[in-house]
N, C-alpha and C. Protein backbone atom coordinates (compact mmCIF):
# COMPACT_ATOMS: atom_id res chain seq x y z
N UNK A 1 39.94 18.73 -14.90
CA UNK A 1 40.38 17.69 -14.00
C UNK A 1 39.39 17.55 -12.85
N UNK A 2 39.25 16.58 -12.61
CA UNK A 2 37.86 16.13 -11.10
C UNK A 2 39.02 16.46 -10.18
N UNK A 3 38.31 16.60 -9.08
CA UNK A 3 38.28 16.55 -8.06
C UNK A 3 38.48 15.75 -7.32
N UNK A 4 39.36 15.66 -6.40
CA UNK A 4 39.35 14.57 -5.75
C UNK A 4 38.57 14.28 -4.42
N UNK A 5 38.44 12.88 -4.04
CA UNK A 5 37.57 12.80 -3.17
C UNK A 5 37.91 12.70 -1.70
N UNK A 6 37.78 13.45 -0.44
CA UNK A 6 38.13 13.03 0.77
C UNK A 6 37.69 12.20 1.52
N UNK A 7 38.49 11.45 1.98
CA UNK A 7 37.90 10.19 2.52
C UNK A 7 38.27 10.66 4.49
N UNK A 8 37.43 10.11 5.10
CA UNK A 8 38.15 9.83 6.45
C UNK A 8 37.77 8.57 6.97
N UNK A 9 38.87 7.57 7.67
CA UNK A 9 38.56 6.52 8.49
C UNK A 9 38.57 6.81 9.83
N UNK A 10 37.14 5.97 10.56
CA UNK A 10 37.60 6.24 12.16
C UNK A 10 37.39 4.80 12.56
N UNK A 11 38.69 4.73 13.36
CA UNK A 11 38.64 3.23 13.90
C UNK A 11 39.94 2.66 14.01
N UNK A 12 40.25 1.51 14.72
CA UNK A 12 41.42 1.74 14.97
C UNK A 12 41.96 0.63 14.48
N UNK A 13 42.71 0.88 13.02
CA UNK A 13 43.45 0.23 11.99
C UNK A 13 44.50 -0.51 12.14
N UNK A 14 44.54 -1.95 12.00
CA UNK A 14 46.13 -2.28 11.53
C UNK A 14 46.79 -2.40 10.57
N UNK A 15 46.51 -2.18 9.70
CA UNK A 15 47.13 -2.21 8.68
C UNK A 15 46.06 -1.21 7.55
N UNK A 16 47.52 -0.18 7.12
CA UNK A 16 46.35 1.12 6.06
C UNK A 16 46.98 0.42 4.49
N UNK A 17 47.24 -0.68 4.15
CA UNK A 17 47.21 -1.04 2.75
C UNK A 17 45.79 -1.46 2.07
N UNK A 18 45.20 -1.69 2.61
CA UNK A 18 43.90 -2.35 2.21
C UNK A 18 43.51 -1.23 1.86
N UNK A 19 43.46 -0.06 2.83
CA UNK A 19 42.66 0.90 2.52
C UNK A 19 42.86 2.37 1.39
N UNK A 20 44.40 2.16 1.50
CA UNK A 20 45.22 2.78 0.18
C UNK A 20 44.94 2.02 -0.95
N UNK A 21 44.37 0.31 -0.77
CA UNK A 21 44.26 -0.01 -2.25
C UNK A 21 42.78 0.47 -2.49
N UNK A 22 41.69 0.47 -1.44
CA UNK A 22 40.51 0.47 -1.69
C UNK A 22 40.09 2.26 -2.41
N UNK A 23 41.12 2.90 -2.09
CA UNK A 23 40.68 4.24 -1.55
C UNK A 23 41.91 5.06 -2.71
N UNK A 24 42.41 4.26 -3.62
CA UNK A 24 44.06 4.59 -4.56
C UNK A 24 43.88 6.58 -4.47
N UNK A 25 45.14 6.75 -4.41
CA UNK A 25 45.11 8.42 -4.28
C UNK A 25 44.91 9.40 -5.47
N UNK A 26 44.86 8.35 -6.66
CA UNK A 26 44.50 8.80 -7.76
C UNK A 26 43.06 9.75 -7.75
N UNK A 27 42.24 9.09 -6.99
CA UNK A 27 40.84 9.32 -6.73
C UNK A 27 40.61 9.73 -5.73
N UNK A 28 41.13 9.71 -4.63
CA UNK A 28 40.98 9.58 -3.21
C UNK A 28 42.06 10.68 -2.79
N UNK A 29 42.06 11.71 -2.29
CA UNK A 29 43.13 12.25 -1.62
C UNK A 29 42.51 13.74 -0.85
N UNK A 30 42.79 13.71 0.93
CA UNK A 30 43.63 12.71 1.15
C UNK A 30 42.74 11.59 2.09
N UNK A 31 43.60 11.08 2.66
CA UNK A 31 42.81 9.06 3.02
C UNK A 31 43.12 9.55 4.47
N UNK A 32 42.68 10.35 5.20
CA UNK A 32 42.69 10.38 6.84
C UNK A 32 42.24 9.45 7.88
N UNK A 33 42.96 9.21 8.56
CA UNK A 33 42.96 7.96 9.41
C UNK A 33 42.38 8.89 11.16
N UNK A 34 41.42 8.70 11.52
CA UNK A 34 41.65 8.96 13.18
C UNK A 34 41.09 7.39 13.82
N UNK A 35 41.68 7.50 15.06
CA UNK A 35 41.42 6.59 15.98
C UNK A 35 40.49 7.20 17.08
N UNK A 36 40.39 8.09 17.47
CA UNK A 36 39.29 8.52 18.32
C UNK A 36 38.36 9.33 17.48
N UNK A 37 37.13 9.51 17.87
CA UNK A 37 35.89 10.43 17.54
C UNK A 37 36.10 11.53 17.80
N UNK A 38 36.78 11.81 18.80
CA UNK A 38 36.86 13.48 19.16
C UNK A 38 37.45 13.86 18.19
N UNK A 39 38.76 13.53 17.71
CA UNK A 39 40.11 13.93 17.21
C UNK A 39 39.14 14.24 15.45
N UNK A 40 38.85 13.26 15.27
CA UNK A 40 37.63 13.43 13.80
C UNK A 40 36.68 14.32 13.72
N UNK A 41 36.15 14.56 15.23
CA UNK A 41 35.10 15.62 14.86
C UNK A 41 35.46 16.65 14.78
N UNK A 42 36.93 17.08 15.68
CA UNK A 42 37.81 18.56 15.50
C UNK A 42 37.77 18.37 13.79
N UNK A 43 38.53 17.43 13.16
CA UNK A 43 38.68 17.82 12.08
C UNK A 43 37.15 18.27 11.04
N UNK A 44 36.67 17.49 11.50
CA UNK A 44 35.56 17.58 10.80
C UNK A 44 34.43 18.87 10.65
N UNK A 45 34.73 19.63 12.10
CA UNK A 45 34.08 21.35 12.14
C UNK A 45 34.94 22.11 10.97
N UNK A 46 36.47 21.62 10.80
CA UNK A 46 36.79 22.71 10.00
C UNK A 46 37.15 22.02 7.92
N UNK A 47 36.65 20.51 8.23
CA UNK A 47 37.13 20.16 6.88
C UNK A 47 35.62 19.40 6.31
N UNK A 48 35.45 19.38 5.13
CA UNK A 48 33.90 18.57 4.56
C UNK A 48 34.65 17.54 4.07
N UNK A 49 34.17 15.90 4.32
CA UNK A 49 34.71 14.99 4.01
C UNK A 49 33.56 14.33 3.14
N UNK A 50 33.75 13.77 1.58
CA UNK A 50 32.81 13.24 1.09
C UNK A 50 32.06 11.57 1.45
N UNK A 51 33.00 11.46 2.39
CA UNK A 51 32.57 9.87 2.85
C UNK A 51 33.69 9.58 4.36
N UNK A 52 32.75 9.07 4.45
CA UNK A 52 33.67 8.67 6.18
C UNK A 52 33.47 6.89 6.32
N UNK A 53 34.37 5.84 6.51
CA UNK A 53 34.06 5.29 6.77
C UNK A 53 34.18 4.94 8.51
N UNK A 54 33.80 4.13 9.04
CA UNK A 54 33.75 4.22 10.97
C UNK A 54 33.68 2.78 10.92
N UNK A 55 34.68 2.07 11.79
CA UNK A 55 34.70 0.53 11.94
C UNK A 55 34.89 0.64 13.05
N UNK A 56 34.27 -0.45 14.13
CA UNK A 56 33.98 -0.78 15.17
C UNK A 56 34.62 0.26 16.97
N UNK A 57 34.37 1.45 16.52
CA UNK A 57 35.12 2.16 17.72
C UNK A 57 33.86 2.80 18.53
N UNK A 58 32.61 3.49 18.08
CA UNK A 58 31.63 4.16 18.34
C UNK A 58 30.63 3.65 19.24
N UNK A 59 29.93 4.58 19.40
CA UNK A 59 28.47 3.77 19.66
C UNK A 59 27.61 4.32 18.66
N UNK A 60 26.97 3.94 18.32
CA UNK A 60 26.13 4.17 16.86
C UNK A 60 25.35 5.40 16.63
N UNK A 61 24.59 5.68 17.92
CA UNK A 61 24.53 7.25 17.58
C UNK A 61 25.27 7.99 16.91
N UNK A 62 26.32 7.95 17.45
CA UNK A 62 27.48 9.03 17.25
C UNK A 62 27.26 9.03 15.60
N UNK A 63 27.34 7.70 15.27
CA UNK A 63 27.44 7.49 13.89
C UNK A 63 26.75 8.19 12.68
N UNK A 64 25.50 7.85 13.59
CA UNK A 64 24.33 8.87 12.92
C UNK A 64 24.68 10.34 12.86
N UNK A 65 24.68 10.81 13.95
CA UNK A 65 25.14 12.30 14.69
C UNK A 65 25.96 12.48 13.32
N UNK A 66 27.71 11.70 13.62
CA UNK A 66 28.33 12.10 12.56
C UNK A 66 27.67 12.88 10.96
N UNK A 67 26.96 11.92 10.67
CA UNK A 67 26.47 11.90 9.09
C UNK A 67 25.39 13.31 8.92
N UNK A 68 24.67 13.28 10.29
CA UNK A 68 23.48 14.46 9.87
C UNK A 68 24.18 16.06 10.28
N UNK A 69 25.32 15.79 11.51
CA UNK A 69 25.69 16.77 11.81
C UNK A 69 26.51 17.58 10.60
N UNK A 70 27.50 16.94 10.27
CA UNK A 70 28.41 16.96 8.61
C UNK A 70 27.97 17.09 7.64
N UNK A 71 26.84 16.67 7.53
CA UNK A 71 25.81 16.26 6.01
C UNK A 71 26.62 15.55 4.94
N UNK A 72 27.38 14.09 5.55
CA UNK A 72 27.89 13.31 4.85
C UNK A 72 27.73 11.78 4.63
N UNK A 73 27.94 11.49 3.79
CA UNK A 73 27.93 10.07 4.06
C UNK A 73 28.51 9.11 4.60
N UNK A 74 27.87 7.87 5.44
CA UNK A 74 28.70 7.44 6.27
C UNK A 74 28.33 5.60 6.21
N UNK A 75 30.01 4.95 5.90
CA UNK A 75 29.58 3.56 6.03
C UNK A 75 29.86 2.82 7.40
N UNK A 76 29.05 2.74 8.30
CA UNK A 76 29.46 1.89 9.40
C UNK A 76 29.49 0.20 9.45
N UNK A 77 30.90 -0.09 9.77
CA UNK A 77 30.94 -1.75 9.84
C UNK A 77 30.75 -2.26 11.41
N UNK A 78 30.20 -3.05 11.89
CA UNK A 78 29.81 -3.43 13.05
C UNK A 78 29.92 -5.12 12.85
N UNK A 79 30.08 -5.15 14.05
CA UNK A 79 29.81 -6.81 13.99
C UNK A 79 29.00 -7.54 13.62
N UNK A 80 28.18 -8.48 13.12
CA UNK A 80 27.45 -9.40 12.91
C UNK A 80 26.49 -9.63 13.21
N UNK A 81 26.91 -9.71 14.79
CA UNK A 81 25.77 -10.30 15.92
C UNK A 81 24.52 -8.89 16.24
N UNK A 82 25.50 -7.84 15.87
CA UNK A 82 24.70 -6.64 16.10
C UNK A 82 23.53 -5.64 15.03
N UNK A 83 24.02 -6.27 13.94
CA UNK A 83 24.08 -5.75 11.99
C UNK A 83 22.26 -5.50 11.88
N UNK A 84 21.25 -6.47 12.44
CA UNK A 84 20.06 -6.04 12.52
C UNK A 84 19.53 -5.10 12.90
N UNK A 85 19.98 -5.00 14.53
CA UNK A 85 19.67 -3.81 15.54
C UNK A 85 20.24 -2.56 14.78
N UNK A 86 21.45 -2.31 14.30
CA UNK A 86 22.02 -1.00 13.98
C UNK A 86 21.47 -0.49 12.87
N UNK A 87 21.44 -1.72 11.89
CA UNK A 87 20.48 -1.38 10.66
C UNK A 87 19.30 -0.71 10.63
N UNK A 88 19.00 -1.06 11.22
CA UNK A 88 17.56 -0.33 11.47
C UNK A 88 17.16 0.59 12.73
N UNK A 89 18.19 1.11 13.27
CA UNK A 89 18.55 2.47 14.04
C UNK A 89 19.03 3.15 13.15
N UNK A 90 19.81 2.74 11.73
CA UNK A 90 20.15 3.97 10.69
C UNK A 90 19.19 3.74 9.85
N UNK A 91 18.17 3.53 9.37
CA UNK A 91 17.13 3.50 8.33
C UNK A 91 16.65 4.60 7.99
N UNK A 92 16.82 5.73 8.87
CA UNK A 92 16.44 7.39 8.28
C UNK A 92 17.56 7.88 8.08
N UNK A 93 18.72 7.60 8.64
CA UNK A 93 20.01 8.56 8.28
C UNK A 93 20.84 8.36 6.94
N UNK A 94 21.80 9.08 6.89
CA UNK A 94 23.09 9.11 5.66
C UNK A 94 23.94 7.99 6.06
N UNK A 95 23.48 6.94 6.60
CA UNK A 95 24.30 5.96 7.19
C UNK A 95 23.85 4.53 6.72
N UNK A 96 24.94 3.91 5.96
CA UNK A 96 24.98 2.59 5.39
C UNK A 96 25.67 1.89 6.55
N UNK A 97 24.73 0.64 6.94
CA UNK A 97 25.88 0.02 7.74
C UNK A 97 25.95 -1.68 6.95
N UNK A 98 27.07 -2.22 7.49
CA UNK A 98 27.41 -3.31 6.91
C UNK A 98 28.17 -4.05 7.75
N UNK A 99 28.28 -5.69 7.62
CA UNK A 99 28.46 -6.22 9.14
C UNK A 99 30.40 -6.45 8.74
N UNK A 100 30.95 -6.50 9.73
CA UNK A 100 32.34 -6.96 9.84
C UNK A 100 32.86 -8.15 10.57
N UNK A 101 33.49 -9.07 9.53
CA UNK A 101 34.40 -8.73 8.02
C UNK A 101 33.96 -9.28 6.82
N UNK A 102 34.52 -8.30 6.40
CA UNK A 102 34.07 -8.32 4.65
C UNK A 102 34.94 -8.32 3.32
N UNK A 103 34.43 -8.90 2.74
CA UNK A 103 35.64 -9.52 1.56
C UNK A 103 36.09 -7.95 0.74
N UNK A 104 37.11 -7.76 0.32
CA UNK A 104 38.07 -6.95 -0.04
C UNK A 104 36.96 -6.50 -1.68
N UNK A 105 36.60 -7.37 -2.47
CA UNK A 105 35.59 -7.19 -3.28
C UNK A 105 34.45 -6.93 -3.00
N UNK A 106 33.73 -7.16 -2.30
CA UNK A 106 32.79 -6.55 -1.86
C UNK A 106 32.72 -5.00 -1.30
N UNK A 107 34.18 -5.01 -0.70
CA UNK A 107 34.13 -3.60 0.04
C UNK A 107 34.00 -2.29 -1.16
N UNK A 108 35.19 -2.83 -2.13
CA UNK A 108 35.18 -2.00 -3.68
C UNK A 108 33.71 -1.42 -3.46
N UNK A 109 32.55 -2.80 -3.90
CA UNK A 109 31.71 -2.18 -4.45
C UNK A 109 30.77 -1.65 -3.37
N UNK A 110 30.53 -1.66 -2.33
CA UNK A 110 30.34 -0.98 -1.39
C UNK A 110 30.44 0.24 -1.78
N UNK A 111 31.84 0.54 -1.88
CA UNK A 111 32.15 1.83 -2.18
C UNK A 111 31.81 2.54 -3.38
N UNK A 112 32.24 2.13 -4.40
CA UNK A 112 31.21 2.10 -5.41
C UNK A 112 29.51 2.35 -5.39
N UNK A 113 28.94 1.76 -4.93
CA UNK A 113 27.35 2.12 -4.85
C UNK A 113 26.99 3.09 -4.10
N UNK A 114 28.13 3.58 -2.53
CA UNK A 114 27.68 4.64 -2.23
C UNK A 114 27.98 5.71 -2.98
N UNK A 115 29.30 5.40 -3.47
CA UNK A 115 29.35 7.06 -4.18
C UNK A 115 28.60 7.41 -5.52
N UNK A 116 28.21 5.87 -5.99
CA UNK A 116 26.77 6.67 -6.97
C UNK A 116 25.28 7.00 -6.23
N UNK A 117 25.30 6.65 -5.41
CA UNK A 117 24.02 6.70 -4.26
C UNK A 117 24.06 8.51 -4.26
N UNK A 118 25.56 9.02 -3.50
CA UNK A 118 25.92 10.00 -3.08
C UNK A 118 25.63 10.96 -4.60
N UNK A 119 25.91 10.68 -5.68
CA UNK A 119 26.25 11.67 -6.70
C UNK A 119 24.51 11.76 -7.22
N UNK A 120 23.66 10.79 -6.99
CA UNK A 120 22.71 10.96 -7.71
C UNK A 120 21.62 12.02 -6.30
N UNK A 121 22.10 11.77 -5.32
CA UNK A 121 21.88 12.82 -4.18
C UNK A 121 21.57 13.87 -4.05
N UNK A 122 23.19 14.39 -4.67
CA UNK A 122 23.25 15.42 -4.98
C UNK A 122 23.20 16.50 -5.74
N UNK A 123 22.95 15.84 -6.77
CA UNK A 123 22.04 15.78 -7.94
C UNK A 123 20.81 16.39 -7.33
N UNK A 124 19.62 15.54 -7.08
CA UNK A 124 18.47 15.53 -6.07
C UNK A 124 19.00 17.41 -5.37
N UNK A 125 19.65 17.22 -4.99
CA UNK A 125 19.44 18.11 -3.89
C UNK A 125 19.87 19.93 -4.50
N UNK A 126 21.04 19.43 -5.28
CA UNK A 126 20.43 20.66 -6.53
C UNK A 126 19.42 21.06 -7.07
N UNK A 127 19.06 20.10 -7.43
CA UNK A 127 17.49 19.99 -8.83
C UNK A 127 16.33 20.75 -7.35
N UNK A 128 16.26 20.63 -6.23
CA UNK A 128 15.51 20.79 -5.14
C UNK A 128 15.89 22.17 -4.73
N UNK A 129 16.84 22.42 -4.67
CA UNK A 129 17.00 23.63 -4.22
C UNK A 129 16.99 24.72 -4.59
N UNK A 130 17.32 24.66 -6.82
CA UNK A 130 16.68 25.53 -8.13
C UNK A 130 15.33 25.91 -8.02
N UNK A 131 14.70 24.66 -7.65
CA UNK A 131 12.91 24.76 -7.65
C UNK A 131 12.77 25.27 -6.24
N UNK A 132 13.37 25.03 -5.12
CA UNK A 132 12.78 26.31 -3.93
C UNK A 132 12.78 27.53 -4.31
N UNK A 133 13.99 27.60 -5.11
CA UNK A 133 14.80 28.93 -5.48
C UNK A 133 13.34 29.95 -6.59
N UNK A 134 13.31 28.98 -7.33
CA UNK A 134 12.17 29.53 -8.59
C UNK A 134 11.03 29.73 -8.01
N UNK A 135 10.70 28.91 -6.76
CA UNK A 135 9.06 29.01 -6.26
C UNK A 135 9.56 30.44 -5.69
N UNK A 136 10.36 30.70 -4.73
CA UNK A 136 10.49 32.06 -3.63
C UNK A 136 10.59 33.17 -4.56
N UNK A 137 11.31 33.19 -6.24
CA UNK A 137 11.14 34.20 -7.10
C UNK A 137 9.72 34.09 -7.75
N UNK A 138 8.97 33.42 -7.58
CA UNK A 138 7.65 33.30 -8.12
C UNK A 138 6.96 34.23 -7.10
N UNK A 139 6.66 33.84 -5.96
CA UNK A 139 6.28 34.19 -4.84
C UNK A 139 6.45 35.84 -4.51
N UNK A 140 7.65 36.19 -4.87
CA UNK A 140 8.25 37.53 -5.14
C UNK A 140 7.56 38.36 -6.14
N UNK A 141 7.57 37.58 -7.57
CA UNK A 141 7.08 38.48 -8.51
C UNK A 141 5.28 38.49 -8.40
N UNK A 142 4.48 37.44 -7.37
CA UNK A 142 3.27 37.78 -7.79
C UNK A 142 2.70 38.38 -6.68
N UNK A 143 3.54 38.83 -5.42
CA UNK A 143 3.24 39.66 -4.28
C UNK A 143 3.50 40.94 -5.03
N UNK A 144 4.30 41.09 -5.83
CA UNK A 144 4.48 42.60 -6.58
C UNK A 144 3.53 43.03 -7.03
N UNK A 145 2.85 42.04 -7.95
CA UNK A 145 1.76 42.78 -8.93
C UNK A 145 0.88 42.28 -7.96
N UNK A 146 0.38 41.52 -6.52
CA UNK A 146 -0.81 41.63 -5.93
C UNK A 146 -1.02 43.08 -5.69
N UNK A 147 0.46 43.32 -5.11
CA UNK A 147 0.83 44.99 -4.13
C UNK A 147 0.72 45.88 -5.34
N UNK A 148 0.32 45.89 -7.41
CA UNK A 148 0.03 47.07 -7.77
C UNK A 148 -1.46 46.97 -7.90
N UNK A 149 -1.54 45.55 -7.98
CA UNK A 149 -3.15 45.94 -8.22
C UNK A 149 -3.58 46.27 -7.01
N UNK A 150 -3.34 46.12 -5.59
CA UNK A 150 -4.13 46.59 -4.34
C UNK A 150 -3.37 48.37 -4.82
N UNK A 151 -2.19 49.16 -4.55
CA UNK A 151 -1.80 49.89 -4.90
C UNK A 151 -2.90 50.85 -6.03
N UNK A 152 -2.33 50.88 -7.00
CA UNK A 152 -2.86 51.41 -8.35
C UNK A 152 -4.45 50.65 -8.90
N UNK A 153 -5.39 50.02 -8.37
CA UNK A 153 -6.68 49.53 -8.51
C UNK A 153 -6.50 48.64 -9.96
N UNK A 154 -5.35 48.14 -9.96
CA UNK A 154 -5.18 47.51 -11.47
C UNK A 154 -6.01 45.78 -11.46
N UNK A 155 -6.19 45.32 -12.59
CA UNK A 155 -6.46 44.59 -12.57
C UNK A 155 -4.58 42.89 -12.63
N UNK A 156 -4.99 41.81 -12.73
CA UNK A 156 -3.61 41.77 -12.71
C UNK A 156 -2.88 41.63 -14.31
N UNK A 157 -3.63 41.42 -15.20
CA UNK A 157 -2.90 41.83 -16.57
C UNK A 157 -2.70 42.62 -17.01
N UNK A 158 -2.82 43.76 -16.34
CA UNK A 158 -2.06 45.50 -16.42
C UNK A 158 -0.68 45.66 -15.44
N UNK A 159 -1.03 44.88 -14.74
CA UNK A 159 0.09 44.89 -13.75
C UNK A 159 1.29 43.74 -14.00
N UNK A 160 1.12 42.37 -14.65
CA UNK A 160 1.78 42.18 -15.04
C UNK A 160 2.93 42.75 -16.58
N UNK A 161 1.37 43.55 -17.11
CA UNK A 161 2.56 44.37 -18.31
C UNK A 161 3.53 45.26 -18.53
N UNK A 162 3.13 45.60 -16.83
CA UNK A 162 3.89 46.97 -15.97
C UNK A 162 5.18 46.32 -15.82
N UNK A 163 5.11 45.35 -15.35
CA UNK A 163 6.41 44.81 -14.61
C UNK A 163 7.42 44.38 -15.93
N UNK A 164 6.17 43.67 -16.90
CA UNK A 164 6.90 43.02 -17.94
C UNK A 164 7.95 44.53 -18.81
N UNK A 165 7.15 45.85 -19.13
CA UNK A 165 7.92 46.62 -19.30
C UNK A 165 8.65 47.46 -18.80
N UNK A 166 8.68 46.99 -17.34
CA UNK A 166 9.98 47.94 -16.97
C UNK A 166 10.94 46.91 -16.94
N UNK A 167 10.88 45.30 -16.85
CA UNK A 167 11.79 44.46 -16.68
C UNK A 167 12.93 45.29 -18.50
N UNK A 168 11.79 45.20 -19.51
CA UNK A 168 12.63 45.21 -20.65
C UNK A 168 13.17 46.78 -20.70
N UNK A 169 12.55 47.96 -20.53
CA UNK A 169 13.45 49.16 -20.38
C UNK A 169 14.59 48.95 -19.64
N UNK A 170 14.31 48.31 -18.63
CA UNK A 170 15.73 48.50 -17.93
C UNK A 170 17.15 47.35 -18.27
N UNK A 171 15.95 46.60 -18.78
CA UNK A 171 17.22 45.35 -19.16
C UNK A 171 17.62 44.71 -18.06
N UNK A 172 16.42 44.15 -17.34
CA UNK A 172 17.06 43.32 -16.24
C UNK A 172 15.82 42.39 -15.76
N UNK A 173 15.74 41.76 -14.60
CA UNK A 173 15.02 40.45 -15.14
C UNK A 173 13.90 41.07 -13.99
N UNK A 174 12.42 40.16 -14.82
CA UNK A 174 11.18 40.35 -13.62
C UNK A 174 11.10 40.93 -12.10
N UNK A 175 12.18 39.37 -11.63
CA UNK A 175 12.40 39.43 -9.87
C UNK A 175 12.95 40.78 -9.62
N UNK A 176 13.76 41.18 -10.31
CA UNK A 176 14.99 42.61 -10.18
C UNK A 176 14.10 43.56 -9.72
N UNK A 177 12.84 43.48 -10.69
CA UNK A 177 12.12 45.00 -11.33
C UNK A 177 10.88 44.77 -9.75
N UNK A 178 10.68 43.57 -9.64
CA UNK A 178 9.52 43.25 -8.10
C UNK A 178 10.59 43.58 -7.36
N UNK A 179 11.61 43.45 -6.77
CA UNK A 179 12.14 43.87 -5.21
C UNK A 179 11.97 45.36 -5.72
N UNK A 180 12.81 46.22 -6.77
CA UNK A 180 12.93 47.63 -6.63
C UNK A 180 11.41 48.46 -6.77
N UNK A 181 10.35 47.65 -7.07
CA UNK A 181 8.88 48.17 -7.06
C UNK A 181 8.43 48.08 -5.67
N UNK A 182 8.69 46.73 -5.34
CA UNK A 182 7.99 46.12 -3.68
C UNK A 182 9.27 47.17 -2.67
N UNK A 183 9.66 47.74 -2.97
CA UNK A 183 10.82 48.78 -1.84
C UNK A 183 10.12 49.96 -2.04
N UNK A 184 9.81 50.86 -3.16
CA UNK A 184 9.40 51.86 -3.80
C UNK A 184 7.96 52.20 -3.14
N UNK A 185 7.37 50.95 -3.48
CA UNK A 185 5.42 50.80 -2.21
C UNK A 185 5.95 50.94 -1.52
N UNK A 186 6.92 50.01 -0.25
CA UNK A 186 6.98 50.09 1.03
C UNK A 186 7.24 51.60 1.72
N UNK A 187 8.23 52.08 0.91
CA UNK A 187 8.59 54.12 0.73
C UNK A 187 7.29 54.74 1.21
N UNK A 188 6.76 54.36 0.05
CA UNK A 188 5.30 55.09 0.11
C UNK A 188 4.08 54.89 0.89
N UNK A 189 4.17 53.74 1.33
CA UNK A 189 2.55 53.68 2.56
C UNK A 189 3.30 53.91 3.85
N UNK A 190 5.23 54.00 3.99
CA UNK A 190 5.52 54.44 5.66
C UNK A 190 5.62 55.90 5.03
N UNK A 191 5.56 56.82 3.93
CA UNK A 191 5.06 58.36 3.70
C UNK A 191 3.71 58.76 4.30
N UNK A 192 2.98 57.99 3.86
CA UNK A 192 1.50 58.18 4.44
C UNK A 192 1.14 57.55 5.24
N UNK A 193 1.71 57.20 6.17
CA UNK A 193 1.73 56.47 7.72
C UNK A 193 1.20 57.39 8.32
């Protein structure tokens, strides 16, 4: 079963049917409403919301603030007259803005495009963070065998065969066998300190 998605509105609503239809609880739960910024940001230190929308209560910073501080996404509706200027005060942030009012179909897909915007993101930001992950175990395993060949005068395809067979005696992986080697040196040159 998915997950459902948390929504928060900030702004000060008259009527929450539109937004129960836009937002159905099937998908959406739950649909939090604040009227002030403060009251949202309390919630927001202790809850992760996958989308926030913010209609006309802020000043636009904040807006921004919101999105980078949270690391969420955020649709701001603003007036019309203003929709250029703000637009392009959010052009680096997690912040879509869009002018107000806006047709009930349109808003759907609004919503819609951010949350594939959002999923392919995060996506991105997995796939990014495996490959930091693999470079810093790379980085790991070839400071090991720099530290046997400076160590033991090896060249480095003796030293990688070292590592490669203690990884398989012991039954455990490369990186494993470089931290408990790179600890084992460190032992030994504060011995002969």
């Amino acid at each position: 079963m998915k997950e459902k998605k948390k929504v928060m509105i900030i702004g000060k609503i008259k009527e929450k049917a539109p937004y129960k239809e836009l937002f159905p609880s099937s998908i959406y739960a739950p649909l939090t409403i604040y009227e002030s910024v403060v009251e949202a940001k309390h919630k927001l230190a202790s809850e992760h919301f996958d989308l926030i929308w913010i209609q006309g209560l802020l000043q636009v910073q904040q807006a921004k603030e919101i999105a980078m501080v949270y690391n969420t996404m955020v649709l701001l509706f603003v007036k019309a007259t203003i929709y250029d200027q703000v637009a392009y005060q959010m052009r680096d942030a997690r912040v879509f803005v869009f002018s107000f009012p806006i047709s009930r179909s349109t808003m759907s897909q609004v919503v819609s495009m951010v949350e594939q915007f959002s999923e392919k993101t995060k996506t991105l930001e997995r796939k990014l963070f495996l490959a930091q992950k693999k470079l810093k175990d790379i980085k790991i395993i070839d400071r090991c065998k720099m530290e046997l060949m400076h160590y033991f005068h090896w060249n480095e395809d003796k030293a990688h065969h070292y590592m490669e067979k203690c990884a398989m005696d012991q039954g455990v992986s490369k990186l494993q066998i470089a931290h408990t080697i790179l600890a084992k040196l460190e032992l030994k040159k504060e011995a002969n300190a």
